[in-house]
PDB file of N, CA and C in Angstrom:
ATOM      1  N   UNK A   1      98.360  24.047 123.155  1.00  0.00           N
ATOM      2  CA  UNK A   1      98.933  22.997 122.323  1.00  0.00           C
ATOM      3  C   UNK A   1      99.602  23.612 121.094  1.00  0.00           C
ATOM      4  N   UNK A   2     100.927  23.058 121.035  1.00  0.00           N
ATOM      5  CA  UNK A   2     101.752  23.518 119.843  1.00  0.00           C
ATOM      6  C   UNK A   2     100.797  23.519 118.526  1.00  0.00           C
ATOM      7  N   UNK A   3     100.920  24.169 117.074  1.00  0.00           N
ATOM      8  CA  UNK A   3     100.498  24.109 116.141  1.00  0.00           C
ATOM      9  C   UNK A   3     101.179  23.039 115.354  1.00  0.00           C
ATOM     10  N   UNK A   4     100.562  22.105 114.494  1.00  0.00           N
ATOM     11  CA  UNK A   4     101.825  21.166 113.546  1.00  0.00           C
ATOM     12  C   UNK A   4     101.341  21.499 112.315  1.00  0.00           C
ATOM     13  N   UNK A   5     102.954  22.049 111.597  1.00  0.00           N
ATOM     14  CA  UNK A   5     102.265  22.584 109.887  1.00  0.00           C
ATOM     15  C   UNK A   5     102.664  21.164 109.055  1.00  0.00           C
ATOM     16  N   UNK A   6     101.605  20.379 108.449  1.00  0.00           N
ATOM     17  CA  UNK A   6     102.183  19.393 107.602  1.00  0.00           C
ATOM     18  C   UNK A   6     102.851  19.180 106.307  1.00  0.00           C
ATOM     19  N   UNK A   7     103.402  19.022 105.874  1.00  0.00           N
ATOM     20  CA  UNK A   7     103.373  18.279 104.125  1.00  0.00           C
ATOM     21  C   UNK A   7     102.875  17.139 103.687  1.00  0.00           C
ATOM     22  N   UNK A   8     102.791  16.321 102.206  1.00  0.00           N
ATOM     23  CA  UNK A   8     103.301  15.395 102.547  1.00  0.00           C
ATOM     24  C   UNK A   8     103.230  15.206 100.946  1.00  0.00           C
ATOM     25  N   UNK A   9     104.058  13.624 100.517  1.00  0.00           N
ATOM     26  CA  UNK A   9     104.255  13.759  99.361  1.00  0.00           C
ATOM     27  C   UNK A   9     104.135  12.176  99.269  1.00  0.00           C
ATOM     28  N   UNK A  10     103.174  12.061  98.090  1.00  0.00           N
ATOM     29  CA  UNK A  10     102.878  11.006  97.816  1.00  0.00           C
ATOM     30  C   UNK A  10     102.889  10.308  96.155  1.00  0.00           C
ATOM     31  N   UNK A  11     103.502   9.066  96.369  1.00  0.00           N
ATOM     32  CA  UNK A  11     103.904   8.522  95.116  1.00  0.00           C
ATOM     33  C   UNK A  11     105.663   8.561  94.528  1.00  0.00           C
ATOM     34  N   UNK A  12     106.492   8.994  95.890  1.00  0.00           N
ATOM     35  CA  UNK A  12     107.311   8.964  95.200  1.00  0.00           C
ATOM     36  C   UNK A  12     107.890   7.573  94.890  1.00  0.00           C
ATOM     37  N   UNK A  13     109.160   7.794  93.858  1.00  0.00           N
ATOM     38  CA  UNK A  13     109.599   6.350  92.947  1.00  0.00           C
ATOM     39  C   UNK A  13     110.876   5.869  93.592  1.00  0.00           C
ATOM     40  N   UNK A  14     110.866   6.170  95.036  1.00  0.00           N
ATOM     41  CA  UNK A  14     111.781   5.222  95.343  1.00  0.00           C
ATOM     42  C   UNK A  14     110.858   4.451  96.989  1.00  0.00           C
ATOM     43  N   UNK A  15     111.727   3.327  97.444  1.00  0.00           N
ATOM     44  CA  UNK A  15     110.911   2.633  98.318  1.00  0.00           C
ATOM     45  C   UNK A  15     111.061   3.375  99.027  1.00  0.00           C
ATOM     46  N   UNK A  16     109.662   2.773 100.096  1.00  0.00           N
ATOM     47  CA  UNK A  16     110.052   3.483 101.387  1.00  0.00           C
ATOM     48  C   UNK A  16     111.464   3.424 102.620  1.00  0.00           C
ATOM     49  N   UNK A  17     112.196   1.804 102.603  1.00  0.00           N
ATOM     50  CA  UNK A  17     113.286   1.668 102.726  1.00  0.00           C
ATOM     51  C   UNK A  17     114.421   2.463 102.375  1.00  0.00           C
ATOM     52  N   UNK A  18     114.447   2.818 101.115  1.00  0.00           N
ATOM     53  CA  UNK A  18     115.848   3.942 100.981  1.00  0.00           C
ATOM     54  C   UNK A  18     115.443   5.266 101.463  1.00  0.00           C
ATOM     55  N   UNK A  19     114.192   5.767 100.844  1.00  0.00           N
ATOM     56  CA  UNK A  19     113.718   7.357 101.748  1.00  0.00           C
ATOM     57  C   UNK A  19     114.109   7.269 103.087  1.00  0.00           C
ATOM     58  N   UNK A  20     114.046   5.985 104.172  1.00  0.00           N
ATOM     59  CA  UNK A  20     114.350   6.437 105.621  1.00  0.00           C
ATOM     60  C   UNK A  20     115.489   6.726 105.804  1.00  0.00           C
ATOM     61  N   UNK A  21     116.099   6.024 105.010  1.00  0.00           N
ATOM     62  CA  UNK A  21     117.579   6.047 105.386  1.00  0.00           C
ATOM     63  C   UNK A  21     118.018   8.289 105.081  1.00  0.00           C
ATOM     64  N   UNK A  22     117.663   8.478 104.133  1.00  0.00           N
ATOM     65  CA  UNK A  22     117.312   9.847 104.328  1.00  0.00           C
ATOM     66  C   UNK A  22     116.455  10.553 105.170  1.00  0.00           C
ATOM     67  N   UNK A  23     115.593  10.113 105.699  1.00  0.00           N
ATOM     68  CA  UNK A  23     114.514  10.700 106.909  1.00  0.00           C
ATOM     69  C   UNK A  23     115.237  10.774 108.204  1.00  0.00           C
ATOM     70  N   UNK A  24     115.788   9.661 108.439  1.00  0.00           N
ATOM     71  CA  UNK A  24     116.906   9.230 109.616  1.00  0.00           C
ATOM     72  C   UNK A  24     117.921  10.672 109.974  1.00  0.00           C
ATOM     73  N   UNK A  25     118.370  11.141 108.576  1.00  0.00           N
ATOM     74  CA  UNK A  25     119.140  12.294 109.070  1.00  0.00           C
ATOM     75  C   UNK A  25     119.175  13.687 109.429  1.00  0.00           C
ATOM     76  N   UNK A  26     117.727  13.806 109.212  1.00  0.00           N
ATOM     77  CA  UNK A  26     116.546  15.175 109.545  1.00  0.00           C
ATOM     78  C   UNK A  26     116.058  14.993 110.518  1.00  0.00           C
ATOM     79  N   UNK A  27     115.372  13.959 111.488  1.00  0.00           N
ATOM     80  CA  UNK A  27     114.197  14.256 111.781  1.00  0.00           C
ATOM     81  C   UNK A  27     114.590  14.645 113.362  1.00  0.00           C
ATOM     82  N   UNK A  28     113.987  15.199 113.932  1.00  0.00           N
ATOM     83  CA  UNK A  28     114.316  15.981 114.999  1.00  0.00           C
ATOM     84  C   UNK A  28     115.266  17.228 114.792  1.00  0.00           C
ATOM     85  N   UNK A  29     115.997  17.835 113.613  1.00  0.00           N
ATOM     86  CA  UNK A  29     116.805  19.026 113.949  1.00  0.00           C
ATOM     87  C   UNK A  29     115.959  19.929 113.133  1.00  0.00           C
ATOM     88  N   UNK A  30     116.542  21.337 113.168  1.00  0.00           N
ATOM     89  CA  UNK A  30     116.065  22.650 113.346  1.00  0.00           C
ATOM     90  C   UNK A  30     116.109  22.776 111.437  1.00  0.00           C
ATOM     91  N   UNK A  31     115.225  23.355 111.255  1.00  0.00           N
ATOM     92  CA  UNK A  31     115.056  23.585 109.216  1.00  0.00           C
ATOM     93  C   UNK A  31     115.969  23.539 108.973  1.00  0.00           C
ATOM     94  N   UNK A  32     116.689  24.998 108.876  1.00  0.00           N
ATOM     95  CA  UNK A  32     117.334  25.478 108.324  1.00  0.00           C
ATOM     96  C   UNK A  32     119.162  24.117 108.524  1.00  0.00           C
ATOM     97  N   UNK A  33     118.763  23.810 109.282  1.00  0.00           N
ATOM     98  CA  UNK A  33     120.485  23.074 109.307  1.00  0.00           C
ATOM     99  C   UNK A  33     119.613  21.611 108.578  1.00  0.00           C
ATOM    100  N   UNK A  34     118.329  21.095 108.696  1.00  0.00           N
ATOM    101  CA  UNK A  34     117.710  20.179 108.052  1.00  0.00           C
ATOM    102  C   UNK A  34     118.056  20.139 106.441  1.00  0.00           C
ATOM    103  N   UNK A  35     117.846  21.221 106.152  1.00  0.00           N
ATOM    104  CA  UNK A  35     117.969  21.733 104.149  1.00  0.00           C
ATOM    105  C   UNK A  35     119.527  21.963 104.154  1.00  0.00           C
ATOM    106  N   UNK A  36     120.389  22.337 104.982  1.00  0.00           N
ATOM    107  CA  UNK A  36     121.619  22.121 104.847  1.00  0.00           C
ATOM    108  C   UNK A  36     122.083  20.840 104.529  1.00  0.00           C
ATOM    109  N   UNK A  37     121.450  19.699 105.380  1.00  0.00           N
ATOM    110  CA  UNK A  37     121.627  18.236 105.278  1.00  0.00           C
ATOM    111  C   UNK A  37     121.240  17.644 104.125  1.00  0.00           C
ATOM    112  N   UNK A  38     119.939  17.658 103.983  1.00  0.00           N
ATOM    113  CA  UNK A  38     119.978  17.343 102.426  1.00  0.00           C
ATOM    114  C   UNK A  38     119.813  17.525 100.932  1.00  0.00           C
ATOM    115  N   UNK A  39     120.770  19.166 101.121  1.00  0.00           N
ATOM    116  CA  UNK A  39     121.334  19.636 100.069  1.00  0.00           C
ATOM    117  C   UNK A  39     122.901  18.849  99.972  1.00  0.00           C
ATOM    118  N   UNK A  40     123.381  18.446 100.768  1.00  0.00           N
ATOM    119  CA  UNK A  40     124.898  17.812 100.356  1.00  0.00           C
ATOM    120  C   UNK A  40     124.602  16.173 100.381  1.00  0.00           C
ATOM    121  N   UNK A  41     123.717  15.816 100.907  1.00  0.00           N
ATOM    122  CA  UNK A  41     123.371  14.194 100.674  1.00  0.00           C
ATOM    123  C   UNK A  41     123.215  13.615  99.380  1.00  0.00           C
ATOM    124  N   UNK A  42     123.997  12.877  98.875  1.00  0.00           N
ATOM    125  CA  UNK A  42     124.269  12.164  97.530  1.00  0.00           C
ATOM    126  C   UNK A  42     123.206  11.007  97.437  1.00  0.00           C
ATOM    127  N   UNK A  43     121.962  10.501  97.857  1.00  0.00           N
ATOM    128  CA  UNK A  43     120.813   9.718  97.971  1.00  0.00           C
ATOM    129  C   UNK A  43     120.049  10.266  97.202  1.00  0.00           C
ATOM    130  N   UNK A  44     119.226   9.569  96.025  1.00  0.00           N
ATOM    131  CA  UNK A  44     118.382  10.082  95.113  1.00  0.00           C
ATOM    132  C   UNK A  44     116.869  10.101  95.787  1.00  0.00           C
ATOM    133  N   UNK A  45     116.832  10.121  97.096  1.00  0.00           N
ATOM    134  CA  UNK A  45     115.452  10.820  97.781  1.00  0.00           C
ATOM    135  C   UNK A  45     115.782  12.050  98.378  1.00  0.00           C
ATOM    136  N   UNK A  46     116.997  12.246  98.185  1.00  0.00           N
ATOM    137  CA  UNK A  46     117.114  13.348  99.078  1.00  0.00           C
ATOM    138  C   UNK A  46     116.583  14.121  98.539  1.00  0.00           C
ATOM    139  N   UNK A  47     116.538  15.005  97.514  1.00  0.00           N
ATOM    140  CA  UNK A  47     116.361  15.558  96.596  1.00  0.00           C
ATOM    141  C   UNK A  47     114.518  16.230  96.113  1.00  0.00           C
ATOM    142  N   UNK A  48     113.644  15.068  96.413  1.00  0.00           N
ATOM    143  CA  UNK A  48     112.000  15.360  96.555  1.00  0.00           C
ATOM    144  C   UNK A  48     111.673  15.339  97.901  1.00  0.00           C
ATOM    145  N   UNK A  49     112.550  15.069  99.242  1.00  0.00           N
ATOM    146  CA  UNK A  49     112.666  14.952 100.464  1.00  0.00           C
ATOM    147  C   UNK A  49     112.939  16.819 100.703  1.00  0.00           C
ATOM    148  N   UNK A  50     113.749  17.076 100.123  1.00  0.00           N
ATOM    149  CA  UNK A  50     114.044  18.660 100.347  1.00  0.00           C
ATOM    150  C   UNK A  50     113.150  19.432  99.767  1.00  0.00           C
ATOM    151  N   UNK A  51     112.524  18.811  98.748  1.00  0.00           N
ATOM    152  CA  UNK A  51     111.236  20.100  98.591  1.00  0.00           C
ATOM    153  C   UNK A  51     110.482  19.980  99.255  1.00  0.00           C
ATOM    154  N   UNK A  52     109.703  18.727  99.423  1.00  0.00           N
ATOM    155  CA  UNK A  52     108.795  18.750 100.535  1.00  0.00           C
ATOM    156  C   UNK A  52     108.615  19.635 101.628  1.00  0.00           C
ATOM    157  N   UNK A  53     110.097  19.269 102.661  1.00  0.00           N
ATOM    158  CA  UNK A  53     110.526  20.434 103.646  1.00  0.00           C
ATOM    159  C   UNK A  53     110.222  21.918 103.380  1.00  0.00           C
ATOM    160  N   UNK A  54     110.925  21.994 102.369  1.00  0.00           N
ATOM    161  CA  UNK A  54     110.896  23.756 101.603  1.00  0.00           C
ATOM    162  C   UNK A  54     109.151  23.891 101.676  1.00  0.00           C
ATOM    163  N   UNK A  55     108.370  22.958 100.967  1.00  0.00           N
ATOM    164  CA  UNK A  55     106.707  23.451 100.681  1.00  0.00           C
ATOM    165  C   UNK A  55     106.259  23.757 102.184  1.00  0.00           C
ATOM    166  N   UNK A  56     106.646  22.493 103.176  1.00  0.00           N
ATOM    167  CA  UNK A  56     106.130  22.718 104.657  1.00  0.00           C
ATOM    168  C   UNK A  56     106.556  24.128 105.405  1.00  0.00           C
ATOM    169  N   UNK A  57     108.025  24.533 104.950  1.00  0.00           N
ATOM    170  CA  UNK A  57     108.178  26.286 105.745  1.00  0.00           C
ATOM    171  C   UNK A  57     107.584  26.824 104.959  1.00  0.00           C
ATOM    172  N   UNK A  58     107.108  26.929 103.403  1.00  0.00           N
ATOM    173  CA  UNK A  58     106.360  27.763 103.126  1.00  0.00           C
ATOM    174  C   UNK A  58     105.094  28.032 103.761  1.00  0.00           C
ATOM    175  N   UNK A  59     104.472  26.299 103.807  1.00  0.00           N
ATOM    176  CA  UNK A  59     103.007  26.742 104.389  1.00  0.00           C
ATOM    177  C   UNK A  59     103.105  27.445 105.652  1.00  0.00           C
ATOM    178  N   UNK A  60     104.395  27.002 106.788  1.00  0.00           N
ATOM    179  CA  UNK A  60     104.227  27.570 107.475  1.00  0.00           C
ATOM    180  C   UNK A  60     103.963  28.891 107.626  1.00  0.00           C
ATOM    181  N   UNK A  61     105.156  29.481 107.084  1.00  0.00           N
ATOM    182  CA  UNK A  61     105.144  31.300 106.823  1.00  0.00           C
ATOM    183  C   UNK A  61     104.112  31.716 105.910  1.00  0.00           C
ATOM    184  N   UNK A  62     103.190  31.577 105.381  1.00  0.00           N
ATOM    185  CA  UNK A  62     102.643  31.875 104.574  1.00  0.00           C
ATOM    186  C   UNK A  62     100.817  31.752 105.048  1.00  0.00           C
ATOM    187  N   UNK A  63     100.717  30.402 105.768  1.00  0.00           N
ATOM    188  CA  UNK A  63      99.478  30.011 106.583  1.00  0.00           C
ATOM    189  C   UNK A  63      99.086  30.377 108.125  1.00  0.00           C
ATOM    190  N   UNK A  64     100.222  30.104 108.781  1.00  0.00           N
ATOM    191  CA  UNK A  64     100.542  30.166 109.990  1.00  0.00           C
ATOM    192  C   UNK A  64     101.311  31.661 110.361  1.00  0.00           C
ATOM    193  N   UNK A  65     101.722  32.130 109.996  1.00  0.00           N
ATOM    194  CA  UNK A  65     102.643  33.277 109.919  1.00  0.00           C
ATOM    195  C   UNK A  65     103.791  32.879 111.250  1.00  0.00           C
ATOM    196  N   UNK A  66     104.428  31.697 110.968  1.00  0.00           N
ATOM    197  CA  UNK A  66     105.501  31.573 111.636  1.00  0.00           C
ATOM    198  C   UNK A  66     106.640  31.727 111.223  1.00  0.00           C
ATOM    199  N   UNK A  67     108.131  32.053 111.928  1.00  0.00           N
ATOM    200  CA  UNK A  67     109.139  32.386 111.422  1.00  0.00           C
ATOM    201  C   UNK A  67     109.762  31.097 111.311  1.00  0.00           C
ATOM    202  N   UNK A  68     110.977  31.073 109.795  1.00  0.00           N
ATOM    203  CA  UNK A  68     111.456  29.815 109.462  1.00  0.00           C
ATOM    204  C   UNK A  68     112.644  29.658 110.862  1.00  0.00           C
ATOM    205  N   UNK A  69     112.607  30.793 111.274  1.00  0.00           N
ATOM    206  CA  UNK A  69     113.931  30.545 112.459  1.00  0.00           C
ATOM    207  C   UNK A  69     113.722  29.453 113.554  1.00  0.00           C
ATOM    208  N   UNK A  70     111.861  29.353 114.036  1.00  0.00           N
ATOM    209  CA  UNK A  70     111.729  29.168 114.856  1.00  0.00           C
ATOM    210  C   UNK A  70     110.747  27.450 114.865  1.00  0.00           C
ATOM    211  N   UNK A  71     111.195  27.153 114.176  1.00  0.00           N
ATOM    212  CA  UNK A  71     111.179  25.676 113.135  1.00  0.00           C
ATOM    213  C   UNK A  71     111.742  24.971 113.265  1.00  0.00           C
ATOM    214  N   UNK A  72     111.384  23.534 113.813  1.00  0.00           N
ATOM    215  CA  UNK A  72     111.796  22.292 113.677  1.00  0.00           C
ATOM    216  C   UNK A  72     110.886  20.880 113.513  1.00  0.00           C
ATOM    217  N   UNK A  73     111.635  19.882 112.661  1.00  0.00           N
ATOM    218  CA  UNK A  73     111.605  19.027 112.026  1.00  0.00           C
ATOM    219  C   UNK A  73     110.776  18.117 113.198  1.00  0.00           C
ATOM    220  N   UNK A  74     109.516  17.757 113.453  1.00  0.00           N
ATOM    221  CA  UNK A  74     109.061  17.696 114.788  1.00  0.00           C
ATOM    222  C   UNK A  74     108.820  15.925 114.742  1.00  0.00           C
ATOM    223  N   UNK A  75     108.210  15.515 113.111  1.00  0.00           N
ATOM    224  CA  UNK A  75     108.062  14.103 113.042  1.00  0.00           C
ATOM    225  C   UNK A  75     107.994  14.374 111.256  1.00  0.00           C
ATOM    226  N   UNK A  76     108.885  13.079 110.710  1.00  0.00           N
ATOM    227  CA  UNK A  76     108.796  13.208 109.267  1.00  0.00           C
ATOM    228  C   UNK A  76     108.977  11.366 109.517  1.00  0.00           C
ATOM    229  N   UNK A  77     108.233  10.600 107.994  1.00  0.00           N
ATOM    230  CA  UNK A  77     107.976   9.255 108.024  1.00  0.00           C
ATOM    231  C   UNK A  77     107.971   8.819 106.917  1.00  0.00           C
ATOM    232  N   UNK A  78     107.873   7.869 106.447  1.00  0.00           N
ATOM    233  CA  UNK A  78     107.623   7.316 105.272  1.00  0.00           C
ATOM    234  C   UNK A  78     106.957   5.804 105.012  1.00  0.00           C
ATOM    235  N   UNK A  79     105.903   5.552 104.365  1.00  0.00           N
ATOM    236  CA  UNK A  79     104.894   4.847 104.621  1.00  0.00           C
ATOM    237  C   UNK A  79     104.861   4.330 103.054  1.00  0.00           C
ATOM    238  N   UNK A  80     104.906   3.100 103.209  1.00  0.00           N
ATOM    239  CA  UNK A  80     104.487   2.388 101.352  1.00  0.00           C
ATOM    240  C   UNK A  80     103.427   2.852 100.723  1.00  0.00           C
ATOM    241  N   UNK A  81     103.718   2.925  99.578  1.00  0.00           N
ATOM    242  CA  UNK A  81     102.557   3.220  98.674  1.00  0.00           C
ATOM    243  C   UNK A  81     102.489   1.571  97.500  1.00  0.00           C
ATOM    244  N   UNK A  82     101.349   2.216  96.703  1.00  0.00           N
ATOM    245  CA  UNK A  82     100.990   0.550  96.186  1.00  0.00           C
ATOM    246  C   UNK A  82     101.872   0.338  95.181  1.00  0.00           C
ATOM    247  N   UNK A  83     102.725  -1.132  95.093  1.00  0.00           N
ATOM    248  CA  UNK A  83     103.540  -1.416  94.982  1.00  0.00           C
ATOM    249  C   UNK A  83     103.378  -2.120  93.148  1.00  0.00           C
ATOM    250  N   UNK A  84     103.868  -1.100  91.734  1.00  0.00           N
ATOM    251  CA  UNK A  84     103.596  -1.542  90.842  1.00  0.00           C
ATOM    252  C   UNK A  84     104.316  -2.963  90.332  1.00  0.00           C
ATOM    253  N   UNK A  85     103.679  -3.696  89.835  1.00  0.00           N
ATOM    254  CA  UNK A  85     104.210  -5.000  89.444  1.00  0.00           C
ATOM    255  C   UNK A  85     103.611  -5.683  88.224  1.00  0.00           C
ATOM    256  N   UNK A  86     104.803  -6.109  87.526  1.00  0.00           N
ATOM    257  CA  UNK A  86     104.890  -6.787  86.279  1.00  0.00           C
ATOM    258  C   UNK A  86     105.890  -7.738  85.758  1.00  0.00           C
ATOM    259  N   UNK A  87     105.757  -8.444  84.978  1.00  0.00           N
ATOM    260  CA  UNK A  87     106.980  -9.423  84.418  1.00  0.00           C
ATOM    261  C   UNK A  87     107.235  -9.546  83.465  1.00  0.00           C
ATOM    262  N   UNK A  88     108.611 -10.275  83.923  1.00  0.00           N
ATOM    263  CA  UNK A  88     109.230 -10.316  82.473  1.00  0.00           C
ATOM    264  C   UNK A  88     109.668 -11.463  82.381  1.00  0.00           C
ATOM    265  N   UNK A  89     109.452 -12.413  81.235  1.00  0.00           N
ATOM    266  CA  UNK A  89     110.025 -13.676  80.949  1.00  0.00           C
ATOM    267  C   UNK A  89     110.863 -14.215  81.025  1.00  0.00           C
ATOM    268  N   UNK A  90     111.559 -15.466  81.585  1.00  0.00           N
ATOM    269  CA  UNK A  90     112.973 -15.639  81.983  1.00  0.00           C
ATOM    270  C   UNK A  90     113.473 -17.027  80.907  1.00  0.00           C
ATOM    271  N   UNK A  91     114.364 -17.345  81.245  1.00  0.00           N
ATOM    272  CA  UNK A  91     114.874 -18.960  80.729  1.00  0.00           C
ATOM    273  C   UNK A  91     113.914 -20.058  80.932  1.00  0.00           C
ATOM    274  N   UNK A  92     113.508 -20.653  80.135  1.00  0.00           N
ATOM    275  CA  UNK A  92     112.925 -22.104  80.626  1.00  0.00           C
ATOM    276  C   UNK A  92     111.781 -21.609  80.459  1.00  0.00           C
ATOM    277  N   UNK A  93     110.994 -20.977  80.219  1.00  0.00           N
ATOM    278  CA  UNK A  93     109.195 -20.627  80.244  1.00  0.00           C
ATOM    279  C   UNK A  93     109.257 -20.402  81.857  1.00  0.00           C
ATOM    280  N   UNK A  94     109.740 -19.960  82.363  1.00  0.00           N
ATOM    281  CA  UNK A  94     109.690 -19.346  83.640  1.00  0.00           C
ATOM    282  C   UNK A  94     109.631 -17.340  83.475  1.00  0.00           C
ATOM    283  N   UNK A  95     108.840 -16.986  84.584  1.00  0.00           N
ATOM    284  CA  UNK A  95     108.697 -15.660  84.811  1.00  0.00           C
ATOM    285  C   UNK A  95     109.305 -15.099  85.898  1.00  0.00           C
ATOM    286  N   UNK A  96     109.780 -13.559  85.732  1.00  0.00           N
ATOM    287  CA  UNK A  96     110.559 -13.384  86.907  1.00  0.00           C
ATOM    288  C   UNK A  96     109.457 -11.542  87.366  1.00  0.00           C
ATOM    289  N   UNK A  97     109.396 -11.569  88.596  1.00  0.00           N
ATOM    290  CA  UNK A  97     108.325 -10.403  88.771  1.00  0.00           C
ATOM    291  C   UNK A  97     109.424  -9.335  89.184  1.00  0.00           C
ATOM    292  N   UNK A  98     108.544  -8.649  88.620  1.00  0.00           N
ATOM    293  CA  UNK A  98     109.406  -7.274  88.993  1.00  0.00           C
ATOM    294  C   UNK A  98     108.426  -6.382  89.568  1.00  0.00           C
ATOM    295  N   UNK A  99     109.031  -5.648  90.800  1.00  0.00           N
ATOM    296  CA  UNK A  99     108.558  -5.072  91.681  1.00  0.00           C
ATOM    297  C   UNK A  99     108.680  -3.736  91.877  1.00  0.00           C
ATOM    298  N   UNK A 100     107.853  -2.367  91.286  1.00  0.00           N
ATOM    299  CA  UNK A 100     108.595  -0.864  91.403  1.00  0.00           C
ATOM    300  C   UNK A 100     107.925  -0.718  92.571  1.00  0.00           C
ATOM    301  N   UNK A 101     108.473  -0.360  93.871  1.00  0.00           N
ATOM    302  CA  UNK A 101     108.080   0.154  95.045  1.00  0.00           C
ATOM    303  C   UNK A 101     108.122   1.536  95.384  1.00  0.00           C
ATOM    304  N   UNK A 102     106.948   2.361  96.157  1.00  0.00           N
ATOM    305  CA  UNK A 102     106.656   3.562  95.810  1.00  0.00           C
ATOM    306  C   UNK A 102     106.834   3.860  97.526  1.00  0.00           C
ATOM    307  N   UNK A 103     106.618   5.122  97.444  1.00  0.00           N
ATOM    308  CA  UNK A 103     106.306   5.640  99.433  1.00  0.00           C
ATOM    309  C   UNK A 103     105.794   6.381  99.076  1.00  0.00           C
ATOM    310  N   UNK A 104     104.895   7.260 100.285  1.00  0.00           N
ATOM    311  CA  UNK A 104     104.601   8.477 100.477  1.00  0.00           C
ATOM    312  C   UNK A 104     105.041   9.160 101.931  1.00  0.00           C
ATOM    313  N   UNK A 105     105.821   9.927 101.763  1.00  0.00           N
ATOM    314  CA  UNK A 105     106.225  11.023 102.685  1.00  0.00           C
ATOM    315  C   UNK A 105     105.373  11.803 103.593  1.00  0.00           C
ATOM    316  N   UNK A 106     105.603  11.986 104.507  1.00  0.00           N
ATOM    317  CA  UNK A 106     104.825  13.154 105.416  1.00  0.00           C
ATOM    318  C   UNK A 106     105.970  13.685 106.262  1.00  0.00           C
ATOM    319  N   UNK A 107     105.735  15.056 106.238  1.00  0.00           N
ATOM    320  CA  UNK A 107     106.872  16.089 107.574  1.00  0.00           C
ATOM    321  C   UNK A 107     105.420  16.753 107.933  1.00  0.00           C
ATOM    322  N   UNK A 108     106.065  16.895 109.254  1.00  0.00           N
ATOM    323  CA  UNK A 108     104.838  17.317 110.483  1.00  0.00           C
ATOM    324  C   UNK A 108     106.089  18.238 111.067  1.00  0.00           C
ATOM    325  N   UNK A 109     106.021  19.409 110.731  1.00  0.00           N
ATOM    326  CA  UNK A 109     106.672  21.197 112.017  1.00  0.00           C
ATOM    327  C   UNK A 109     106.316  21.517 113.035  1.00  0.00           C
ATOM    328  N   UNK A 110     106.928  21.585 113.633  1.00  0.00           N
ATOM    329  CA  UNK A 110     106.684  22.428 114.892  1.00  0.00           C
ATOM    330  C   UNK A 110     107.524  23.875 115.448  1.00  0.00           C
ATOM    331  N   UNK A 111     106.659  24.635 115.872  1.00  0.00           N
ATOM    332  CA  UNK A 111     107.560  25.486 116.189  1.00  0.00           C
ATOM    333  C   UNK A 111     107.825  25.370 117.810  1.00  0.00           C
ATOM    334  N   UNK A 112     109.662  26.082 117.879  1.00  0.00           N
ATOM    335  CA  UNK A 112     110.292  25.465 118.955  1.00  0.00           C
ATOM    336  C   UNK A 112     109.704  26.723 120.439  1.00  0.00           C
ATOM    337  N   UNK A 113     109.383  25.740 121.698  1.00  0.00           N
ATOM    338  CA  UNK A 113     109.007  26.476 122.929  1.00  0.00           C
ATOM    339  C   UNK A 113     110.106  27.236 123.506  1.00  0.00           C
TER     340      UNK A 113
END
């Protein structure tokens, strides 16, 4: 059975909805063209999405002693985290809620057969 090296990153400050839309364009290809992808992606997850990746080939090479060559993006996800909420007062003695929505990330590696 293949080895799976994980990451995962939790609490980040954007929803889990916009992170997929960045997850969507990684998941299944090979690292190195993966960190190519979202180093030019203009999405403000891309950005804690690419370190993540980067921490997971580290553990790999570093835990596992696998080569980054032989690396791919095997399952990466994004899952809600708890959703902060507060308000703010509107017209009329009415309240309007405001909602900061969080995710937490996971990439799961594999190396390729």
């Amino acid at each position: 059975m293949p080895t799976d090296i994980r990451a995962k990153l939790s609490n980040l400050d954007t929803s889990a909805q916009k992170a997929r839309l960045v997850i969507d364009l990684v998941r299944g290809k090979h690292v190195q063209e993966a960190l190519d992808i979202l180093t030019f992606t203009t999405k403000k997850a891309a950005e804690p999405i690419k370190k993540l990746l980067q921490s997971a080939i580290a553990n790999a090479e570093e835990n596992f002693g696998v080569s980054r060559d032989d690396l791919y993006v095997y399952r990466i996800y994004a899952d809600e985290a708890p959703t902060r909420k507060w308000r703010r007062f509107g017209a009329r003695g009415r309240f309007k809620p405001i909602l900061r929505r969080r995710s937490h990330i996971t990439v799961v590696l594999r190396e390729v057969e």
